[in-house]
C-alpha atoms as a PDB file:
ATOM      1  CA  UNK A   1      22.819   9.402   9.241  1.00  0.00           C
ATOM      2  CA  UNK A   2      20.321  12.135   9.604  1.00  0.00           C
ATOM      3  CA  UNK A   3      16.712  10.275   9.018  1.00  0.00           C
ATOM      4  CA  UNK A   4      15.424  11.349   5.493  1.00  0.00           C
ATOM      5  CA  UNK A   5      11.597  10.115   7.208  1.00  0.00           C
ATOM      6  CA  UNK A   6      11.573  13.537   9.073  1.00  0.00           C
ATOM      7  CA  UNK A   7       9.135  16.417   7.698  1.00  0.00           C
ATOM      8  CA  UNK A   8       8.059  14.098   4.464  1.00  0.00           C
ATOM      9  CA  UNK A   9       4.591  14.358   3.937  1.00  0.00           C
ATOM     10  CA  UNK A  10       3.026  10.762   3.584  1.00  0.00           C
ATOM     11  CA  UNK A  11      -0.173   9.764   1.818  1.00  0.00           C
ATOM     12  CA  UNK A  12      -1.522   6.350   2.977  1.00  0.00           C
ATOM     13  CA  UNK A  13      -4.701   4.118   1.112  1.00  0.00           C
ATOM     14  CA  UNK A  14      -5.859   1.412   2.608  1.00  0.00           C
ATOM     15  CA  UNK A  15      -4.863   2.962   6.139  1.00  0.00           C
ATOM     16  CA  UNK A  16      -7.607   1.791   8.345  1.00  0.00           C
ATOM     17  CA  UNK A  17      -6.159  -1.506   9.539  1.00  0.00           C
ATOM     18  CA  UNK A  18      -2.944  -3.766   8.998  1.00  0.00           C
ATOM     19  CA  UNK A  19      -0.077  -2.342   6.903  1.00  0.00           C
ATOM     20  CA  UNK A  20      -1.780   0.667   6.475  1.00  0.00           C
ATOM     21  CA  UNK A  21      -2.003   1.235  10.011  1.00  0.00           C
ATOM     22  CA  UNK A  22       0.783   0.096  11.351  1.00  0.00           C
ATOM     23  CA  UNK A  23       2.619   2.137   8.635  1.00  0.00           C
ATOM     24  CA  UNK A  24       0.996   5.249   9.866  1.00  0.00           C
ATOM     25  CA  UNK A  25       2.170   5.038  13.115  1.00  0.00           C
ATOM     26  CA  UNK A  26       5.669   4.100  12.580  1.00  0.00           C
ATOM     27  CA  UNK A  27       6.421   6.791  10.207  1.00  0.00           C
ATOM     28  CA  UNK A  28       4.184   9.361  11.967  1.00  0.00           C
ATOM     29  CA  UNK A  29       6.398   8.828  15.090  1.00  0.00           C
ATOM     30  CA  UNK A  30       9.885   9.452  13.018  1.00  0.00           C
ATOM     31  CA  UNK A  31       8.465  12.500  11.880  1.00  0.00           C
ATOM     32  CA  UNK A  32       6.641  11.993   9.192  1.00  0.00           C
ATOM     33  CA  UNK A  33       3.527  13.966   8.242  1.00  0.00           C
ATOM     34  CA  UNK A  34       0.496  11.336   7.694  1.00  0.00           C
ATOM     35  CA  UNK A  35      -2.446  11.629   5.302  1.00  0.00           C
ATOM     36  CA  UNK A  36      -4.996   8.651   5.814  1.00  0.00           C
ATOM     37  CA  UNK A  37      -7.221   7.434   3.308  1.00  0.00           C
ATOM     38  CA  UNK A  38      -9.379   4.812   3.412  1.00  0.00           C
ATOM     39  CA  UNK A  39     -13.376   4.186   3.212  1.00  0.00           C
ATOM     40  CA  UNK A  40     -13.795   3.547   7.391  1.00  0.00           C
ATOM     41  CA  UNK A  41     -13.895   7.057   8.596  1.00  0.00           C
ATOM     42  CA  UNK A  42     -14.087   5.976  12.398  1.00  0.00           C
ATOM     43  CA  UNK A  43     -11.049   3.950  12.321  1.00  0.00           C
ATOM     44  CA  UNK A  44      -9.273   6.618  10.503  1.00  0.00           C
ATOM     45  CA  UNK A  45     -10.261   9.432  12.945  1.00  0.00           C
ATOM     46  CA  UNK A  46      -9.274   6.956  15.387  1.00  0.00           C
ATOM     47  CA  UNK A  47      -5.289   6.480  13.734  1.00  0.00           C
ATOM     48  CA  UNK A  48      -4.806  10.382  13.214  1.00  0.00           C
ATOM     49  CA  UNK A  49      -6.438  11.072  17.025  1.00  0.00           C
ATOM     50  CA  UNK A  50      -4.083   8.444  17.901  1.00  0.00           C
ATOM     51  CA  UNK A  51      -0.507   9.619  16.085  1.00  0.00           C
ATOM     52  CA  UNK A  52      -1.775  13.356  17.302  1.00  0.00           C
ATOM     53  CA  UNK A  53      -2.152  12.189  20.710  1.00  0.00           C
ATOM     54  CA  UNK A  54       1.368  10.747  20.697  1.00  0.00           C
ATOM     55  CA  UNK A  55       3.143  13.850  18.928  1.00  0.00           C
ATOM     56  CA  UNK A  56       2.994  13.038  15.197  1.00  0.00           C
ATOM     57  CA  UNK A  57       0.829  15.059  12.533  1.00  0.00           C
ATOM     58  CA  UNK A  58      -2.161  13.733  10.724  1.00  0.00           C
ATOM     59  CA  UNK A  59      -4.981  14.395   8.610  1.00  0.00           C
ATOM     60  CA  UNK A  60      -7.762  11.801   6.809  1.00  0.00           C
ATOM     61  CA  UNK A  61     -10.135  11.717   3.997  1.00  0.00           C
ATOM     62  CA  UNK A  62     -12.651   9.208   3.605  1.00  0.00           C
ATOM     63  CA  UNK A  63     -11.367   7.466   0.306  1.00  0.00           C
ATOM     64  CA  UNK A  64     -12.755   4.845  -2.389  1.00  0.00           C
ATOM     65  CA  UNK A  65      -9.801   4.173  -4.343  1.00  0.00           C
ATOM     66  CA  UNK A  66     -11.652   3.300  -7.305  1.00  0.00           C
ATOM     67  CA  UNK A  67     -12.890   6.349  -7.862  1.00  0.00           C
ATOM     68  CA  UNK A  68     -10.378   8.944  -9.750  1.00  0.00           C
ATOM     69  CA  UNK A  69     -11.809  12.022  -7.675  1.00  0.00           C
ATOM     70  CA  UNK A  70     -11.019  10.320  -4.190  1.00  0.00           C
ATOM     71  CA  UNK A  71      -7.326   9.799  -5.017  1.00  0.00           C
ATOM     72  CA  UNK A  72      -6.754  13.470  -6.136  1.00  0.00           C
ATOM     73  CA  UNK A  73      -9.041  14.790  -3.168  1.00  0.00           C
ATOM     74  CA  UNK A  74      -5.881  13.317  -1.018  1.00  0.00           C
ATOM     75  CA  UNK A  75      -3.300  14.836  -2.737  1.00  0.00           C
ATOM     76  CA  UNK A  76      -5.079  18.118  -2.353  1.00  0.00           C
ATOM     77  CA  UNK A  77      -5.701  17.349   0.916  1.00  0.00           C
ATOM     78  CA  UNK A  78      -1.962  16.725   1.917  1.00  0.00           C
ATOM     79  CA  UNK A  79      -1.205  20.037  -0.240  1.00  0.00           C
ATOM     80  CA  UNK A  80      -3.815  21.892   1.603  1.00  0.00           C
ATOM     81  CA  UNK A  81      -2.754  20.707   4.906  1.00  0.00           C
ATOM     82  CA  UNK A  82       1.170  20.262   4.876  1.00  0.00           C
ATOM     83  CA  UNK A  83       2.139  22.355   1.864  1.00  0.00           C
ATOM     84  CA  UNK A  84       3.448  19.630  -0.243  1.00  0.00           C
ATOM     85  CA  UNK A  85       3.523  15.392  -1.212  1.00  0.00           C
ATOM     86  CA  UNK A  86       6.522  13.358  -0.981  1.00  0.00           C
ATOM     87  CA  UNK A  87       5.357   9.899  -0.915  1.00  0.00           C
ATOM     88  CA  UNK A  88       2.170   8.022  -2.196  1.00  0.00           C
ATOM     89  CA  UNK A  89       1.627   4.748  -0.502  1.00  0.00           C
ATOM     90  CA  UNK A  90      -0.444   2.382  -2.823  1.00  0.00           C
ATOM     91  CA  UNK A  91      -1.839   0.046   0.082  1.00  0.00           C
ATOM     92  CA  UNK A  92      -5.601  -1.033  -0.282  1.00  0.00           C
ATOM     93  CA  UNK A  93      -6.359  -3.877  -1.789  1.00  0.00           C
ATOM     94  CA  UNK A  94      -9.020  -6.811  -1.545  1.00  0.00           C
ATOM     95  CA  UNK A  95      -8.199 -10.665  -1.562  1.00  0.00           C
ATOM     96  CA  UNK A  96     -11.511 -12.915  -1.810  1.00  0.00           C
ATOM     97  CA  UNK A  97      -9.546 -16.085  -3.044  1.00  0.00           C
ATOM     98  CA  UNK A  98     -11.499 -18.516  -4.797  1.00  0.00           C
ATOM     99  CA  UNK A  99     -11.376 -21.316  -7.268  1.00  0.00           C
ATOM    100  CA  UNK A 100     -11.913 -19.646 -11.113  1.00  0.00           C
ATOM    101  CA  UNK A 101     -14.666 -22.703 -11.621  1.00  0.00           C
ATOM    102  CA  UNK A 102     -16.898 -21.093  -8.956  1.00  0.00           C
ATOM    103  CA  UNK A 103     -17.306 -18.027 -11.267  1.00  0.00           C
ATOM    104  CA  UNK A 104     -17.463 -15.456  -8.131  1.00  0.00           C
ATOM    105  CA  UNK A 105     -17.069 -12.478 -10.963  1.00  0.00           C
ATOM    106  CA  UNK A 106     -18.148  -9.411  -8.807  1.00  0.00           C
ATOM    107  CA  UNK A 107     -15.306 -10.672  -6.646  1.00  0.00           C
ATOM    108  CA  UNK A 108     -13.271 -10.971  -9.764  1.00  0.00           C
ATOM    109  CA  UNK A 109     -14.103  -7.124 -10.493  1.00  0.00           C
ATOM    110  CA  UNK A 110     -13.770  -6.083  -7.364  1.00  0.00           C
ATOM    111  CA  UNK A 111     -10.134  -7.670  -7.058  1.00  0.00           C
ATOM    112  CA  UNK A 112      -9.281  -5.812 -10.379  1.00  0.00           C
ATOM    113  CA  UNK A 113     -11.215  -2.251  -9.560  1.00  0.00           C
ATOM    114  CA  UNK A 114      -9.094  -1.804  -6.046  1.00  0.00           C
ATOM    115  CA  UNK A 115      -5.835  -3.699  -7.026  1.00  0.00           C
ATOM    116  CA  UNK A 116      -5.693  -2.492 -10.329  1.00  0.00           C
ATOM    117  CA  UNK A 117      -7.370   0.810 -10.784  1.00  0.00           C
ATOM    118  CA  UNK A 118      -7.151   1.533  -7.225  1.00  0.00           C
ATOM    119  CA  UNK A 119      -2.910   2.144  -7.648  1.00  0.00           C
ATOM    120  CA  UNK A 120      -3.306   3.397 -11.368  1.00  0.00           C
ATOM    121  CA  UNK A 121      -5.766   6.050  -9.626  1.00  0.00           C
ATOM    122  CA  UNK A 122      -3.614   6.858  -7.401  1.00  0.00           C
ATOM    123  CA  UNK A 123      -0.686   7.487  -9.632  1.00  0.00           C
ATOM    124  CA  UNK A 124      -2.628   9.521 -12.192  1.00  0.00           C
ATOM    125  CA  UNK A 125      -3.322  11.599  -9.009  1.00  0.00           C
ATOM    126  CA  UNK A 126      -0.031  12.327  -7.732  1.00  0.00           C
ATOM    127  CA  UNK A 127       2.089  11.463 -10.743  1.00  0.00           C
ATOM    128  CA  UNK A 128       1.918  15.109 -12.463  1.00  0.00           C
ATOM    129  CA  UNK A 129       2.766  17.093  -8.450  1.00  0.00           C
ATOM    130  CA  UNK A 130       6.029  14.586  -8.751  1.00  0.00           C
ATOM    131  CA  UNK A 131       7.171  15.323 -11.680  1.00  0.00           C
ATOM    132  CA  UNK A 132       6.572  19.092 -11.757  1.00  0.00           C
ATOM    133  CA  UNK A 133       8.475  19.168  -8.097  1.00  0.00           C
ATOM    134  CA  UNK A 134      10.991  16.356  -9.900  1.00  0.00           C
ATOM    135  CA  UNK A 135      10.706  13.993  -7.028  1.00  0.00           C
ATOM    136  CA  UNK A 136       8.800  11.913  -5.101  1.00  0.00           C
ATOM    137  CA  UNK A 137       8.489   8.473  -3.512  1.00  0.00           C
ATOM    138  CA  UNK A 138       5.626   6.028  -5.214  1.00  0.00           C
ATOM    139  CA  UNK A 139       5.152   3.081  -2.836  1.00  0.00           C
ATOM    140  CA  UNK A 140       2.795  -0.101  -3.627  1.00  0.00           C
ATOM    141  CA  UNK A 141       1.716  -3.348  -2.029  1.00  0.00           C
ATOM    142  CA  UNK A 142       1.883  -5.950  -4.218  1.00  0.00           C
ATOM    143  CA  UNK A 143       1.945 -10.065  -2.154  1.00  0.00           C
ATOM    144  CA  UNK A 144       3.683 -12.713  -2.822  1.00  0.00           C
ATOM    145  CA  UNK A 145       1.006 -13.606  -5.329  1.00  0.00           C
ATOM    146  CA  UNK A 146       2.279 -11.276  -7.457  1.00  0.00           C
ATOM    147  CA  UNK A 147       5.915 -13.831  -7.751  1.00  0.00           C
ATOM    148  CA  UNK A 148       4.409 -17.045  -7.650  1.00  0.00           C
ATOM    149  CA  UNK A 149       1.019 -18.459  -8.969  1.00  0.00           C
ATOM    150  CA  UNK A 150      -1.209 -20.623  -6.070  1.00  0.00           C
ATOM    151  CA  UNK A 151      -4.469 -22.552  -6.877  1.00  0.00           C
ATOM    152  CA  UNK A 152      -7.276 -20.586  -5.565  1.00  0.00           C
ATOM    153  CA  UNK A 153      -5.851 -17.150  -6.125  1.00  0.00           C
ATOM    154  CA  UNK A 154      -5.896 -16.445  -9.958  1.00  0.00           C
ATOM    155  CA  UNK A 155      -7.633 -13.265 -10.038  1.00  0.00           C
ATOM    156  CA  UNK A 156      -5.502 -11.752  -6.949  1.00  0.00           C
ATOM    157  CA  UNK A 157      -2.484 -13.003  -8.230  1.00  0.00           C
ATOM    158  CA  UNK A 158      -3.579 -11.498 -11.578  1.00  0.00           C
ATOM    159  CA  UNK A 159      -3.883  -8.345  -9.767  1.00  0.00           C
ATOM    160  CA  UNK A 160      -0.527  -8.211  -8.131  1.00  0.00           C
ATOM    161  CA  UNK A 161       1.618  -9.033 -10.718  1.00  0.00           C
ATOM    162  CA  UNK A 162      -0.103  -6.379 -12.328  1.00  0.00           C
ATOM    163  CA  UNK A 163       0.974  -4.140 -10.000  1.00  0.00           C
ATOM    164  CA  UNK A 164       4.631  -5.737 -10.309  1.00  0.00           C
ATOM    165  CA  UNK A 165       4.642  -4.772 -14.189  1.00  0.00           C
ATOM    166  CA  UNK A 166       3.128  -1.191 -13.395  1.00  0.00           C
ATOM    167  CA  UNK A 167       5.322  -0.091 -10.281  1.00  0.00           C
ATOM    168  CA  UNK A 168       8.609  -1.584 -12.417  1.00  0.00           C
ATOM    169  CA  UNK A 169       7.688   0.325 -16.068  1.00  0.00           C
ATOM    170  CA  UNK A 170       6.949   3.449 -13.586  1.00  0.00           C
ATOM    171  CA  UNK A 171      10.279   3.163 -12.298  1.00  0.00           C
ATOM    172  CA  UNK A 172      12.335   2.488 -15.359  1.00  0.00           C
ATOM    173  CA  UNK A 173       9.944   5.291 -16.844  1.00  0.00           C
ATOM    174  CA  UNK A 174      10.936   8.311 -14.199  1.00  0.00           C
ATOM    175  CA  UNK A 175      14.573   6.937 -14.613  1.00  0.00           C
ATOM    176  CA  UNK A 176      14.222   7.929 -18.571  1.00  0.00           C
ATOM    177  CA  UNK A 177      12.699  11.241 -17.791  1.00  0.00           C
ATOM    178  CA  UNK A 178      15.088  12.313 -15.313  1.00  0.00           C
ATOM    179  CA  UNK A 179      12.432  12.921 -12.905  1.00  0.00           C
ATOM    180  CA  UNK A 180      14.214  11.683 -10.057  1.00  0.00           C
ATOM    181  CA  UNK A 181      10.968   9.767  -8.740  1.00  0.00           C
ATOM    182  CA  UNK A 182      11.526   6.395  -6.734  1.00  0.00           C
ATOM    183  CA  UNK A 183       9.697   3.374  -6.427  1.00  0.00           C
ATOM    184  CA  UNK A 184       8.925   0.190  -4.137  1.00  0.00           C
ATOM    185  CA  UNK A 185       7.094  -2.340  -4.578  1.00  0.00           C
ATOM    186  CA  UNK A 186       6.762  -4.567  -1.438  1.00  0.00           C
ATOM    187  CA  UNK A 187       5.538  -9.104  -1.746  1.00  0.00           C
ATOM    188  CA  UNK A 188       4.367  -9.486   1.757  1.00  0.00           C
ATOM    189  CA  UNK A 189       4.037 -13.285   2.395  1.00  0.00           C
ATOM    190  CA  UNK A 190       1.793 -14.634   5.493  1.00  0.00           C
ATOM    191  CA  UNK A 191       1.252 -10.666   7.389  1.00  0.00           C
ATOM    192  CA  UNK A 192      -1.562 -10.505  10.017  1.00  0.00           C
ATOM    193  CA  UNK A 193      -4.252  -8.234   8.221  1.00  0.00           C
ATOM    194  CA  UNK A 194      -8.057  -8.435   7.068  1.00  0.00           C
ATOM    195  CA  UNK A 195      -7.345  -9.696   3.756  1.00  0.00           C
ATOM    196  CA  UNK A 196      -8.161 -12.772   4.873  1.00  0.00           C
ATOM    197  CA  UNK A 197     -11.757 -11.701   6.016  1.00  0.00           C
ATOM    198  CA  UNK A 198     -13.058 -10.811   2.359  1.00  0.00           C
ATOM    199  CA  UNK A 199     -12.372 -14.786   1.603  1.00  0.00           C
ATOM    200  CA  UNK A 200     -15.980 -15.487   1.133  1.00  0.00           C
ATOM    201  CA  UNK A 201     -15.454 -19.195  -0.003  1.00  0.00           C
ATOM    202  CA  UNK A 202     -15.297 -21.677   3.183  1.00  0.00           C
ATOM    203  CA  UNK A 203     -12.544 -24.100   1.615  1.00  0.00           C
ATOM    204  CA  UNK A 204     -10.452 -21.148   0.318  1.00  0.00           C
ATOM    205  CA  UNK A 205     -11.022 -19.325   3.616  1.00  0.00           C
ATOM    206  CA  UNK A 206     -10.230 -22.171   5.605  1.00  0.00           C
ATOM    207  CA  UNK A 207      -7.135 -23.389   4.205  1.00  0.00           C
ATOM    208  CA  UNK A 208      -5.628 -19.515   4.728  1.00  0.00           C
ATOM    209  CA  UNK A 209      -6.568 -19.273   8.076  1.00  0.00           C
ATOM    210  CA  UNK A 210      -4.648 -22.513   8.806  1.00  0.00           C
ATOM    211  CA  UNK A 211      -1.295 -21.599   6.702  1.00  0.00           C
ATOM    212  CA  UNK A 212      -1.678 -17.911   8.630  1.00  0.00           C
ATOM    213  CA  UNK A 213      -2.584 -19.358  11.915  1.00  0.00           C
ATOM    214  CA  UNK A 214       0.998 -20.970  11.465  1.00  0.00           C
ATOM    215  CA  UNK A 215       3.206 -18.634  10.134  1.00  0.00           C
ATOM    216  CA  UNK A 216       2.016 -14.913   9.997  1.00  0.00           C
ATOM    217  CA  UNK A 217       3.862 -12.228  11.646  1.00  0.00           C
ATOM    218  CA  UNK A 218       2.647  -8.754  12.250  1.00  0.00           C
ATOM    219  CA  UNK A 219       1.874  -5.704   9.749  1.00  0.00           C
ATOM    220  CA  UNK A 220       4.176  -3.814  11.584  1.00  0.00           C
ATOM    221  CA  UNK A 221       7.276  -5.952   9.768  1.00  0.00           C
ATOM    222  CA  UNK A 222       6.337  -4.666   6.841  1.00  0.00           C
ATOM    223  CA  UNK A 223       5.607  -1.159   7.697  1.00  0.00           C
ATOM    224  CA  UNK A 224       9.555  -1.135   9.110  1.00  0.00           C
ATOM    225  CA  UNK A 225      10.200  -2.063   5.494  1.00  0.00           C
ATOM    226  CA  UNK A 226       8.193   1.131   3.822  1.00  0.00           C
ATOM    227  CA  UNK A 227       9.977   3.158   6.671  1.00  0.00           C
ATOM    228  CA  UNK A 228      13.602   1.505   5.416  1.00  0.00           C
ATOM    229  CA  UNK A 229      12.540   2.679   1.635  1.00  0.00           C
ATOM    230  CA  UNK A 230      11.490   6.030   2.326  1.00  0.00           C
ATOM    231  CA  UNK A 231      14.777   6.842   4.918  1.00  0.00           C
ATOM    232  CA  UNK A 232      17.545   5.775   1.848  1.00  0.00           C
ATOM    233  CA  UNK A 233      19.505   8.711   0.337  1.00  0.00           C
ATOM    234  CA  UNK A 234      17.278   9.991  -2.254  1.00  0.00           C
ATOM    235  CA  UNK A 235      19.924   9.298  -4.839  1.00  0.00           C
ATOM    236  CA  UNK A 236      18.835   5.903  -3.924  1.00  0.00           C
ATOM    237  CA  UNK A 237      15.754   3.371  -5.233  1.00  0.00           C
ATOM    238  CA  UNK A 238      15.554  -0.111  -3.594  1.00  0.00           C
ATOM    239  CA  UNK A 239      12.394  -0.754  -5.825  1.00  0.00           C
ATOM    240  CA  UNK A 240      11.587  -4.652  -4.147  1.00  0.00           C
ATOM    241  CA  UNK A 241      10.778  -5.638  -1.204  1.00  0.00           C
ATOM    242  CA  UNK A 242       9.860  -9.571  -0.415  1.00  0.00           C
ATOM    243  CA  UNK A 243       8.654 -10.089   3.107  1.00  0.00           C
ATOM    244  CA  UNK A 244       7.417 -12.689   5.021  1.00  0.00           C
ATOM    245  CA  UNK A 245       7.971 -14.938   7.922  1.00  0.00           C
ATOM    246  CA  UNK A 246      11.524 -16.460   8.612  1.00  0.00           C
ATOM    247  CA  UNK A 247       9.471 -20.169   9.032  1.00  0.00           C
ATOM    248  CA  UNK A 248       7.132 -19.709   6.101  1.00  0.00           C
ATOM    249  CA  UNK A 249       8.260 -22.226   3.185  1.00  0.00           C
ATOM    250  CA  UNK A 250       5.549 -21.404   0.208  1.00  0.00           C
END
């Protein structure tokens, strides 16, 4: 089957570390053209120096998903620099866990400006390129939070199962319009990343590094699933993805 990866251009939030990362690379070395954003500009410089060195194509923007400018600054960027957008991968996101009766509301607002706003900003960016080109490939990370409710995380798991409801209206929305644009929306369980270092309270932060310490396995299992979505037929939507480890029961 001739890999549909090779020549798409590739935008990336949330591409400094983990998924993001690990995403870049894979897809960068089966072809794909990679635009980074994310708010660390060494580490990013870092990734595209990296996928250059080994062959690939990159380019980065430093990027604060909450702000509506910074998303459409990458899709110009990718336009600028590889002529065109094919996918938008909806990756950053913050998870500061912590019990509702400790009141940690910046956290709380935080949670919902990246989660939330973060992916609707970058959908109002790239949205209006996809359907005018009548395709395109919207890709999200939503967590296993956004399935199942767990004490501690009420505000994250608020967040990702808003992203659930967004990514599956989106898709059920591009179906109606004939605009032949595909979606995936991807639970990662336990997955080695920082999320776990913007846990600010000790209990919560403690009781994740245990359950991780146990089960997690790499981001790089999860960026072979975003590679898997974006290489189907284009005819073709497999719209969720939940991930995890094999040995992971909750």
């Amino acid at each position: 089957m001739v890999m549909a990866i090779k020549g798409k251009v590739v935008i990336i939030t949330g591409a400094s570390s983990g998924i993001g990362e690990a995403s870049a690379k894979l897809l960068a070395s089966k072809g794909a053209k990679i635009v980074l954003g994310a708010r660390r500009e060494e580490k990013l410089k870092n990734i595209a120096d990296d996928i250059i060195a080994n062959g690939g194509e990159a380019t980065y923007a430093v990027t604060d998903v909450t702000k509506p400018e910074d998303n459409e600054r990458l899709v110009s960027l990718a336009k600028e620099k590889f002529g065109k957008v094919d996918v938008m991968f909806l990756n950053a996101g913050l998870m500061p866990n912590s019990p509702l009766s400790d009141l940690k509301t910046n956290e709380w607002n935080q949670m919902v400006d990246v989660n939330i706003k973060g992916v609707l900003n970058g959908i109002a960016a790239v949205l209006p390129t996809f359907k005018s080109q009548k395709s395109g490939h919207v890709i999200a990370t939503s967590s296993v939070a956004g399935l199942k409710a767990y004490p501690g995380g009420a505000v994250y798991g608020a967040t990702k199962w808003a992203v659930r409801d967004l990514m599956e209206v989106l898709r059920m929305e591009s179906a109606q319009e004939n605009s032949h644009i595909r979606t995936a929306t991807i639970y990662p369980a336990a997955i080695k990343t920082e999320l776990l270092n913007t846990i600010t309270d000790k209990d919560a932060a403690k009781g994740m590094e245990s359950l991780y310490d146990q089960y997690q396995i790499g981001p790089d299992r999860i960026a072979n699933v975003v590679a898997f979505a974006i290489d189907q037929p284009e005819d073709t939507n497999v719209n969720e993805f939940t991930v995890g480890p094999t040995d992971q029961p909750w």
